[in-house]
Protein backbone atom coordinates (compact mmCIF):
# COMPACT_ATOMS: atom_id res chain seq x y z
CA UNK A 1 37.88 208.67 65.02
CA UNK A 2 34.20 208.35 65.45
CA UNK A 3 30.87 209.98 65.34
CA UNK A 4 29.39 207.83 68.22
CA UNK A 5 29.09 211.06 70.12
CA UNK A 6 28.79 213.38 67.42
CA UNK A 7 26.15 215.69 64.96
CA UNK A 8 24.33 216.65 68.26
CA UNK A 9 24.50 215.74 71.74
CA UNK A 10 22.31 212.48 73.02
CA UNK A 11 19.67 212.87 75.97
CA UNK A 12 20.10 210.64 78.94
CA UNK A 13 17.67 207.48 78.47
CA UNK A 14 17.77 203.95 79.35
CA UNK A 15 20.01 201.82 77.17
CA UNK A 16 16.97 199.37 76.21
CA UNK A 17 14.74 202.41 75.36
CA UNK A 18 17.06 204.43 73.21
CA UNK A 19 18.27 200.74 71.82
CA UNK A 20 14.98 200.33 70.56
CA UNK A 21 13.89 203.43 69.44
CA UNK A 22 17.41 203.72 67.41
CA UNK A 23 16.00 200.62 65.09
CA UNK A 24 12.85 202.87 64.26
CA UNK A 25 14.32 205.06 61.59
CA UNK A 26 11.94 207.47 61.42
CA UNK A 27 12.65 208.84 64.88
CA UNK A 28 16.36 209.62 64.55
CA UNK A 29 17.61 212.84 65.81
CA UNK A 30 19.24 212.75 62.18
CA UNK A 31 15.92 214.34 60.77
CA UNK A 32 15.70 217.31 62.66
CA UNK A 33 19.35 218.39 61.45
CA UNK A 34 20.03 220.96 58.85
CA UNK A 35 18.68 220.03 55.44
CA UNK A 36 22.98 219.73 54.41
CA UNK A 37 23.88 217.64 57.19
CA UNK A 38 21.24 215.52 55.93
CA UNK A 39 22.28 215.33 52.79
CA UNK A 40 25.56 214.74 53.29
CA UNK A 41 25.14 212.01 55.72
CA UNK A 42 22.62 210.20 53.18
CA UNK A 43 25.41 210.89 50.20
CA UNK A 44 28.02 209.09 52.41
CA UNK A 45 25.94 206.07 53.26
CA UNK A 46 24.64 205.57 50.10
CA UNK A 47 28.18 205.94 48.68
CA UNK A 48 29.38 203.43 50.90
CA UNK A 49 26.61 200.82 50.22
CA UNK A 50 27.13 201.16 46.65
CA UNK A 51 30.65 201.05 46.73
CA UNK A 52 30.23 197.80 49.20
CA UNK A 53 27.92 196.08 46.71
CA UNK A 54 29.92 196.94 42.93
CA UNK A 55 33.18 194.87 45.79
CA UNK A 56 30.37 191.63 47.07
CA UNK A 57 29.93 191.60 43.20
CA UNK A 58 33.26 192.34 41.75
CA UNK A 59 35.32 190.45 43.84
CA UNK A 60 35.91 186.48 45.14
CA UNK A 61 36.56 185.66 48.61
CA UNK A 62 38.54 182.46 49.26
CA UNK A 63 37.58 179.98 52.38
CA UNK A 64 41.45 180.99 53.48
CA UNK A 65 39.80 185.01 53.90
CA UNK A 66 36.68 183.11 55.36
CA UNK A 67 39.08 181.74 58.31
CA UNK A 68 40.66 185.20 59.02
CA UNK A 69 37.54 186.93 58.77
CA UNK A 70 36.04 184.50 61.62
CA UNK A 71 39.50 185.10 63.97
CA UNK A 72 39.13 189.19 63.53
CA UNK A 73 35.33 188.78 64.00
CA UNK A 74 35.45 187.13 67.15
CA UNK A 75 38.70 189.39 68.40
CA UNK A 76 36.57 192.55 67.54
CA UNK A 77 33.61 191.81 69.50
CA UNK A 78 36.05 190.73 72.58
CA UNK A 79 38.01 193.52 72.30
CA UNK A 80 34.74 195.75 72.56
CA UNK A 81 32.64 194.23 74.89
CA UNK A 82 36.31 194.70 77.29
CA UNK A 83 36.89 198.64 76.09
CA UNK A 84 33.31 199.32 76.63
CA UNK A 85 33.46 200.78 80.13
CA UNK A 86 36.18 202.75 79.20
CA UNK A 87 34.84 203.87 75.92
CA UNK A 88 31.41 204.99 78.10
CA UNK A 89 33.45 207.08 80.58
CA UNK A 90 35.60 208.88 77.66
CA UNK A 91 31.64 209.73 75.96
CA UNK A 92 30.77 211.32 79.29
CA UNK A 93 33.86 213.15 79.77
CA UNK A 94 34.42 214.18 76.05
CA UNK A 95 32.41 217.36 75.32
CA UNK A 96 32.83 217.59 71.65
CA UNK A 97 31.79 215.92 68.82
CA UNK A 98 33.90 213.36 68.21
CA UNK A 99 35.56 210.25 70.24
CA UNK A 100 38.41 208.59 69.87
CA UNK A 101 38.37 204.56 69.92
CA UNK A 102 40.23 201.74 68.93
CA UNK A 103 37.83 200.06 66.08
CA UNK A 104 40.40 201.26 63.49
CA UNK A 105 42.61 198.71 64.78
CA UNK A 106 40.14 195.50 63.40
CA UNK A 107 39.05 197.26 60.16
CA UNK A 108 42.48 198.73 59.15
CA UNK A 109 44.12 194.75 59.59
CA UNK A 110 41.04 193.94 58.21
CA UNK A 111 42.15 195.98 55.17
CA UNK A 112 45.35 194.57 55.00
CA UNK A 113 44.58 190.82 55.75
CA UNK A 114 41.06 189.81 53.66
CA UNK A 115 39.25 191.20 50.12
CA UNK A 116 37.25 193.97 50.37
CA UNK A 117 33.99 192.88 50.39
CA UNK A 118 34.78 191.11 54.08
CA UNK A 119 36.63 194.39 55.56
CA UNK A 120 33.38 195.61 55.07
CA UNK A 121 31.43 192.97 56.87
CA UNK A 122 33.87 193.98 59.73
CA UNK A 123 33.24 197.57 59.46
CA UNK A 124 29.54 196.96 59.72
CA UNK A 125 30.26 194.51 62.54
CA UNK A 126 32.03 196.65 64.82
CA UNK A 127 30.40 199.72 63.99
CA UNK A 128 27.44 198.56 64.66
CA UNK A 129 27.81 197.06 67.81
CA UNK A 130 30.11 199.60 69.11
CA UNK A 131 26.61 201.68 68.52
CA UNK A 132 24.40 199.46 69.95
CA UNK A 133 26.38 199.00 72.85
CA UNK A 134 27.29 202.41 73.67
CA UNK A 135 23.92 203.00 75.28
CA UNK A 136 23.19 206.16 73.69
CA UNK A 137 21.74 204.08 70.76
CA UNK A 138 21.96 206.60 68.14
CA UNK A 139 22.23 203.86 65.03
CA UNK A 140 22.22 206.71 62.38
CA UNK A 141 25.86 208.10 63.65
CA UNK A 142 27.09 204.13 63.49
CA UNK A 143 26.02 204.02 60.18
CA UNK A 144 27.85 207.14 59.10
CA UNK A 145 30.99 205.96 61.26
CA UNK A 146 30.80 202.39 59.66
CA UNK A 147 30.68 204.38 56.13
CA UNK A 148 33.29 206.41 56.37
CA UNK A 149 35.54 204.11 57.30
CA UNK A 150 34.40 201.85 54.40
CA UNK A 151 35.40 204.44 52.45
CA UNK A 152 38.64 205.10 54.29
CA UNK A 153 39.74 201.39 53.79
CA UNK A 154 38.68 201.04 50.06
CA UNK A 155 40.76 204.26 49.61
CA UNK A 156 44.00 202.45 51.94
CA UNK A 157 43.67 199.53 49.30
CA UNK A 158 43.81 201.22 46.19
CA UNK A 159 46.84 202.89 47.52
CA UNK A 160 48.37 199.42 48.48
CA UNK A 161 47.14 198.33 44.97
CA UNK A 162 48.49 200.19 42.78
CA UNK A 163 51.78 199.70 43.68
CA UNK A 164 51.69 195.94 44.08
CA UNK A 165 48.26 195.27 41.74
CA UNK A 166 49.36 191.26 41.46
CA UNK A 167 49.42 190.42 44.57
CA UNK A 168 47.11 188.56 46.86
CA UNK A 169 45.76 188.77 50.23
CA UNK A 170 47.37 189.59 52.70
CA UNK A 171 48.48 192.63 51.72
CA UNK A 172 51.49 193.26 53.43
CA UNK A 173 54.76 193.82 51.48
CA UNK A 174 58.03 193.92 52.72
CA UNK A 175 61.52 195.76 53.81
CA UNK A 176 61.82 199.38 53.99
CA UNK A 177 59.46 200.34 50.91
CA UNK A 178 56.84 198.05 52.16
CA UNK A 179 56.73 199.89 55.53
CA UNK A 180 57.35 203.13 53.90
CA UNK A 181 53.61 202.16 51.67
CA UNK A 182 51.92 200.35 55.02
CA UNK A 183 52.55 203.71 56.94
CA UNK A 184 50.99 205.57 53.53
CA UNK A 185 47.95 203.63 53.88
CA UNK A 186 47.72 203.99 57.25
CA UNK A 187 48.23 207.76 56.74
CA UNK A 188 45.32 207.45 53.91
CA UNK A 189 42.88 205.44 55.75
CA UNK A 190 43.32 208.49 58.57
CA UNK A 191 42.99 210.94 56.40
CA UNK A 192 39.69 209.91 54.39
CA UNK A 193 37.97 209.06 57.53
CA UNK A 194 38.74 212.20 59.06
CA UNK A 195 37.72 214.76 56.07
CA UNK A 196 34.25 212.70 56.03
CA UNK A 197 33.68 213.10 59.98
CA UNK A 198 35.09 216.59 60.11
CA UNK A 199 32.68 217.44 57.47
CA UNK A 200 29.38 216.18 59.22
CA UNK A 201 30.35 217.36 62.43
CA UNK A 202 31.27 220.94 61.09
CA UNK A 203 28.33 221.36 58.94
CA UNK A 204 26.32 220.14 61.90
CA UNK A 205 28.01 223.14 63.87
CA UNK A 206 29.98 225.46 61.87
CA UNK A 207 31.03 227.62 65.14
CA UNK A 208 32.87 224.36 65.63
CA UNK A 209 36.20 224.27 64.63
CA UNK A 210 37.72 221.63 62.99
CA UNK A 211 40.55 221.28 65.60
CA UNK A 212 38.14 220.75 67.81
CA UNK A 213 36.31 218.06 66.15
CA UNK A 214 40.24 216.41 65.93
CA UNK A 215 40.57 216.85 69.46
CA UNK A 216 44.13 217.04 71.51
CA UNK A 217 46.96 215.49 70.12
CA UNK A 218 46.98 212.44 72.91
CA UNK A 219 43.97 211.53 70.70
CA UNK A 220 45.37 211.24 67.42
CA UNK A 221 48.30 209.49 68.83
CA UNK A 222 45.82 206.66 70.40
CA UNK A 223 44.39 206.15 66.37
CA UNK A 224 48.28 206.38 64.88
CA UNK A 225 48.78 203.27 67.61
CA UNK A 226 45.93 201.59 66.51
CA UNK A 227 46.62 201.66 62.96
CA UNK A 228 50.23 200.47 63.77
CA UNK A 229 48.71 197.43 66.04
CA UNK A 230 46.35 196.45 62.90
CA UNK A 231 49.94 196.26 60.66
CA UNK A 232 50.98 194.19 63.46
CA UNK A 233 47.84 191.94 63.95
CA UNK A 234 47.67 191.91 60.14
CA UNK A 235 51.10 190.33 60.11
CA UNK A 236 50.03 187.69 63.10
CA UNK A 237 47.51 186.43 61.01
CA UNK A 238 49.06 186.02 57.89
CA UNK A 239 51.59 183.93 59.46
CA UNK A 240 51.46 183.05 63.15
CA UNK A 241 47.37 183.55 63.64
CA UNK A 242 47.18 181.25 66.74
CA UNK A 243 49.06 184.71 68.34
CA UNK A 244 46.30 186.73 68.15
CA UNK A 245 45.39 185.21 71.50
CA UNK A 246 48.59 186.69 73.07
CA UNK A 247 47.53 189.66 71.95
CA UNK A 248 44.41 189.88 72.85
């Protein structure tokens, strides 16, 4: 889930226009929201920077994460440049708030495959450019998508963590308990991100309700099947990453 297309509805413009006027902060729709959805958009971000910043500091990041950083890097951005069409005909047919994609499937193996501090640098990566490139430009509701699921994934790994806390990366334990605490993650990372966009999108219009903002059910089954394909990627590149081009 995604607030690409949500806390208010974008006016048609040209996709180098709106890119450009998206990197001047000070003309974001954000400002002319309610004085709470402000609020609470700021209190995410800066909750995810800060939490982003104690992890850069806190923790180490091997040359071995480096490498499977670069391969889900450089899958993300194919992946998204190729779902972009679609992605731009769901925006125009999807009349509420929010929109379903598929960038939980990089940041969620993300989560599972490399420290912290680089599921991040994914999060910002696809987040980012899913915004840029969506052509309504709106970089305020990428940020807030790129935070909550920031959020989402440090919340999936402390889950993970405390029941295996001495183990390294990749995260990905085994046999019937292991799946039993991958699909709890998954079912955490879901969760987290969900309260956080149902919130801005319901204080940003509280006639809307919250099953709206969730959408049909088809919808939530296309993010339980991306979560499932990151616990499969995840397990690609722990072990067979040259696979991730069959995949792809």
């Amino acid at each position: 889930m995604s607030v690409s297309h949500g806390l208010a509805r974008a006016r048609p413009s040209s996709g180098r226009r709106s890119g450009l006027r998206a990197l001047r902060p000070h003309l974001w729709a954000l400002w002319g929201q309610r004085r709470i959805v402000i609020a609470y958009v700021l209190v995410v971000d800066i909750a995810a920077v800060a939490l982003a910043t104690g992890m850069t500091i806190a923790m180490p990041v091997s040359p071995l994460d480096l490498f499977r950083f670069g391969l889900l890097a450089a899958g993300a951005i194919v992946h998204r440049e190729a779902v972009r069409p679609i992605d731009n005909q769901n925006a125009q047919a999807t009349g509420h708030g929010s929109l379903t994609n598929l960038t939980s499937l990089w940041i969620f193996a993300a989560a599972l495959s490399v420290p912290l501090p680089l599921v991040f640098a994914i999060t910002a990566l696809v987040c980012l450019h899913a915004g840029y490139r969506s052509g309504q430009a709106r970089l305020y509701r990428a940020l807030f998508a790129g935070a909550s699921a920031a959020i989402a994934s440090a919340a999936a790994v402390a889950l993970l963590r405390l029941v295996q806390a001495a183990a390294g990366y990749p995260i990905i334990p085994h046999g019937l308990p292991g799946l039993l605490l991958l699909i709890g993650a998954a079912t955490v990372y879901w969760l987290v991100n969900a309260v956080l966009v149902i919130g801005a999108l319901t204080l940003s219009n509280p006639l809307q309700r919250p099953r709206r903002v969730l959408g049909d059910l088809s919808e939530q089954v296309v993010v339980a099947a991306s979560l499932g394909l990151a616990i499969a990627l995840a397990v690609m590149l722990a072990w067979e990453p040259w696979l991730i081009a069959v995949l792809m």
